[in-house]
Protein backbone atom coordinates (compact mmCIF):
# COMPACT_ATOMS: atom_id res chain seq x y z
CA UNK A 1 -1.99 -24.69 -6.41
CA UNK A 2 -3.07 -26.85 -3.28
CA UNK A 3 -0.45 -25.58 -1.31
CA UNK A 4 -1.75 -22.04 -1.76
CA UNK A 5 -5.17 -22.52 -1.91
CA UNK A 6 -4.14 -24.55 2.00
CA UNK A 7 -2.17 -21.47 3.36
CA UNK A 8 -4.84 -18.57 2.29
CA UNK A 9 -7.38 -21.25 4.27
CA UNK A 10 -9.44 -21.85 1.48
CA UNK A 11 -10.39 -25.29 2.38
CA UNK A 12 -10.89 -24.35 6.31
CA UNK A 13 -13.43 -22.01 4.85
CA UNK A 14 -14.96 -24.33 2.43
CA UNK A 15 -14.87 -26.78 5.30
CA UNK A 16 -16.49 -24.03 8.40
CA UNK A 17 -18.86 -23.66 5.54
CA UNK A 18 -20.15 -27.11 4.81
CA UNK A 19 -20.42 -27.42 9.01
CA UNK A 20 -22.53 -24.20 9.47
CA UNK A 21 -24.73 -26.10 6.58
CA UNK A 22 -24.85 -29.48 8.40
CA UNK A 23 -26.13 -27.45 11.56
CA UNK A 24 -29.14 -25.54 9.42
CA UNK A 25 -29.47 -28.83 7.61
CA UNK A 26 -29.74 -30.91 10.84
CA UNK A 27 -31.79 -28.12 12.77
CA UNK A 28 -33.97 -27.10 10.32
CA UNK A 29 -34.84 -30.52 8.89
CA UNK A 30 -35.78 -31.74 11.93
CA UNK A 31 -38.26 -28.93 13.12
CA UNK A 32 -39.46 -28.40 9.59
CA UNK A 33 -39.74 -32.02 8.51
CA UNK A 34 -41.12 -32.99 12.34
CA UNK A 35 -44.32 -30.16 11.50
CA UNK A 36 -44.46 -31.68 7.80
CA UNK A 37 -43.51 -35.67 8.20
CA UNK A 38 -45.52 -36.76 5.14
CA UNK A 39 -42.58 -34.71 3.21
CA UNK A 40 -39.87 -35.69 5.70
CA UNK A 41 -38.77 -39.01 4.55
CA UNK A 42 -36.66 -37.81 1.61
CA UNK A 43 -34.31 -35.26 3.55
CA UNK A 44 -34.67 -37.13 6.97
CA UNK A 45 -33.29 -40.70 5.41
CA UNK A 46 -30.82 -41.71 7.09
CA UNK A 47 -28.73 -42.96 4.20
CA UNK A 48 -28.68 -39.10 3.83
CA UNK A 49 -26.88 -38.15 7.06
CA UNK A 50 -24.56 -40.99 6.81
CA UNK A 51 -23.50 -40.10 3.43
CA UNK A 52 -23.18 -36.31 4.46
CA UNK A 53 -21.35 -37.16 7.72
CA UNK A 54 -18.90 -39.19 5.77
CA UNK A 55 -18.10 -36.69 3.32
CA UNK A 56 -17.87 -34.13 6.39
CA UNK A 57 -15.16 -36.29 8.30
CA UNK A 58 -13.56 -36.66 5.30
CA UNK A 59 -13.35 -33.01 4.07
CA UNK A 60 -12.50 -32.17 7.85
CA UNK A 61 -9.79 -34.83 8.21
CA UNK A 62 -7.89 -33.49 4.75
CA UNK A 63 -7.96 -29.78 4.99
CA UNK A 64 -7.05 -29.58 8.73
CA UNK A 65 -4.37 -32.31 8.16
CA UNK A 66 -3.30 -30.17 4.87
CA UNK A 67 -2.84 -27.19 7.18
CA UNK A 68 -1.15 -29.33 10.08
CA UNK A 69 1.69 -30.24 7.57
CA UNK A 70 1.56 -26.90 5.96
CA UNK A 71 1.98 -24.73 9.02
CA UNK A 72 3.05 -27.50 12.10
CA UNK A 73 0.88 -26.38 14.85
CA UNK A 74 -1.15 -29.28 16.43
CA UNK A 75 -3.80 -27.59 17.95
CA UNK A 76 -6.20 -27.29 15.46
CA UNK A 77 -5.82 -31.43 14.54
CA UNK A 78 -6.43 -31.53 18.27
CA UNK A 79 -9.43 -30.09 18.24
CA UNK A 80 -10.71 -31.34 15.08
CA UNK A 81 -9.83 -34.68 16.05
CA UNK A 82 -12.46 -34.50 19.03
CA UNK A 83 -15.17 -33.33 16.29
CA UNK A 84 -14.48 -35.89 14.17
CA UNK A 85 -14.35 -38.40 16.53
CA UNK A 86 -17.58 -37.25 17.71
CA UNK A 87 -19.43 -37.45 14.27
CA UNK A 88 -18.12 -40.27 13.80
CA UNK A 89 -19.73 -41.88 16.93
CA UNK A 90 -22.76 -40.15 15.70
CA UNK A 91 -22.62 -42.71 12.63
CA UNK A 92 -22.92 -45.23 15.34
CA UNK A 93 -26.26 -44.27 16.88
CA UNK A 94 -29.75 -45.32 15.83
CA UNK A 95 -30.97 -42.75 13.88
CA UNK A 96 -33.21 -40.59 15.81
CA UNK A 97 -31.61 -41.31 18.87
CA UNK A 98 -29.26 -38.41 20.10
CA UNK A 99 -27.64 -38.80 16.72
CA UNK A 100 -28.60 -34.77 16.09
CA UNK A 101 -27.17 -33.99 19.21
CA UNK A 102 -23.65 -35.65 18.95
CA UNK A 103 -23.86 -34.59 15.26
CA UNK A 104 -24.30 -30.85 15.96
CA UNK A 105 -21.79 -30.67 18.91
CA UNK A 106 -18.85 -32.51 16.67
CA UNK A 107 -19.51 -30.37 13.67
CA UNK A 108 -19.39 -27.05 16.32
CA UNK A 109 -16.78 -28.52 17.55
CA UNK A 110 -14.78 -29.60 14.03
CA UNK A 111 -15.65 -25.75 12.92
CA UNK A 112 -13.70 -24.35 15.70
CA UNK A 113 -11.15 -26.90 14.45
CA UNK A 114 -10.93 -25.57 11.06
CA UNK A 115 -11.15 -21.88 12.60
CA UNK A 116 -7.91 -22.50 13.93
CA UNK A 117 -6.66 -23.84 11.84
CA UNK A 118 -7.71 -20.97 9.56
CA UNK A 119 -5.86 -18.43 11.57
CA UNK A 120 -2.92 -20.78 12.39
CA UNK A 121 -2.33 -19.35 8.54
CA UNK A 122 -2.30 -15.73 9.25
């Protein structure tokens, strides 16, 4: 069932997915929650974006390394390596402090990870 839920790219899509929602999360919580901070210490914890990050890498790291063994090409772990690597280093930063930036430019770049990944099926 894995096997051909990872060759019809269900979990590339899952994963593209869950990265186009870390962008509007990440975007939109920080205009929104900037214009309404009495409201924006829930979403803008930073607990929050560790956990999410974590779960992130981790979904990113198993369904592109699913479809690396499924299909053989290495371009797509490639790629997706840089993103993760990237969000990862994100995790590092103070929160507040370019940590939106490197987070939205290693899940961009994780998504076109997974996009190739994606096709690498087809």
């Amino acid at each position: 069932m894995l096997r051909a839920a990872a060759e019809k790219g269900l979990f590339d899509r899952w994963a593209i997915g869950l990265s186009g929602l870390c962008i509007v999360h990440c975007l939109s919580g920080a205009i929104f929650f900037a214009l309404a901070a009495s409201a924006g210490g829930v979403l803008l914890d930073p607990m929050v974006h560790e956990i999410g990050l974590v779960i992130a890498i981790l979904f990113g790291v198993i369904a592109v390394g699913r479809g690396a063994y499924t299909h053989g090409y290495m371009m797509p772990v490639a790629i997706s390596s840089l993103g993760v690597g990237t969000m990862a280093g994100a995790l590092t930063l103070p929160h507040g402090e370019m940590e939106t930036i490197y987070t939205i430019v290693g899940v961009a770049i994780l998504a076109l990870g997974h996009d190739l990944n994606r096709r690498a099926f087809t």
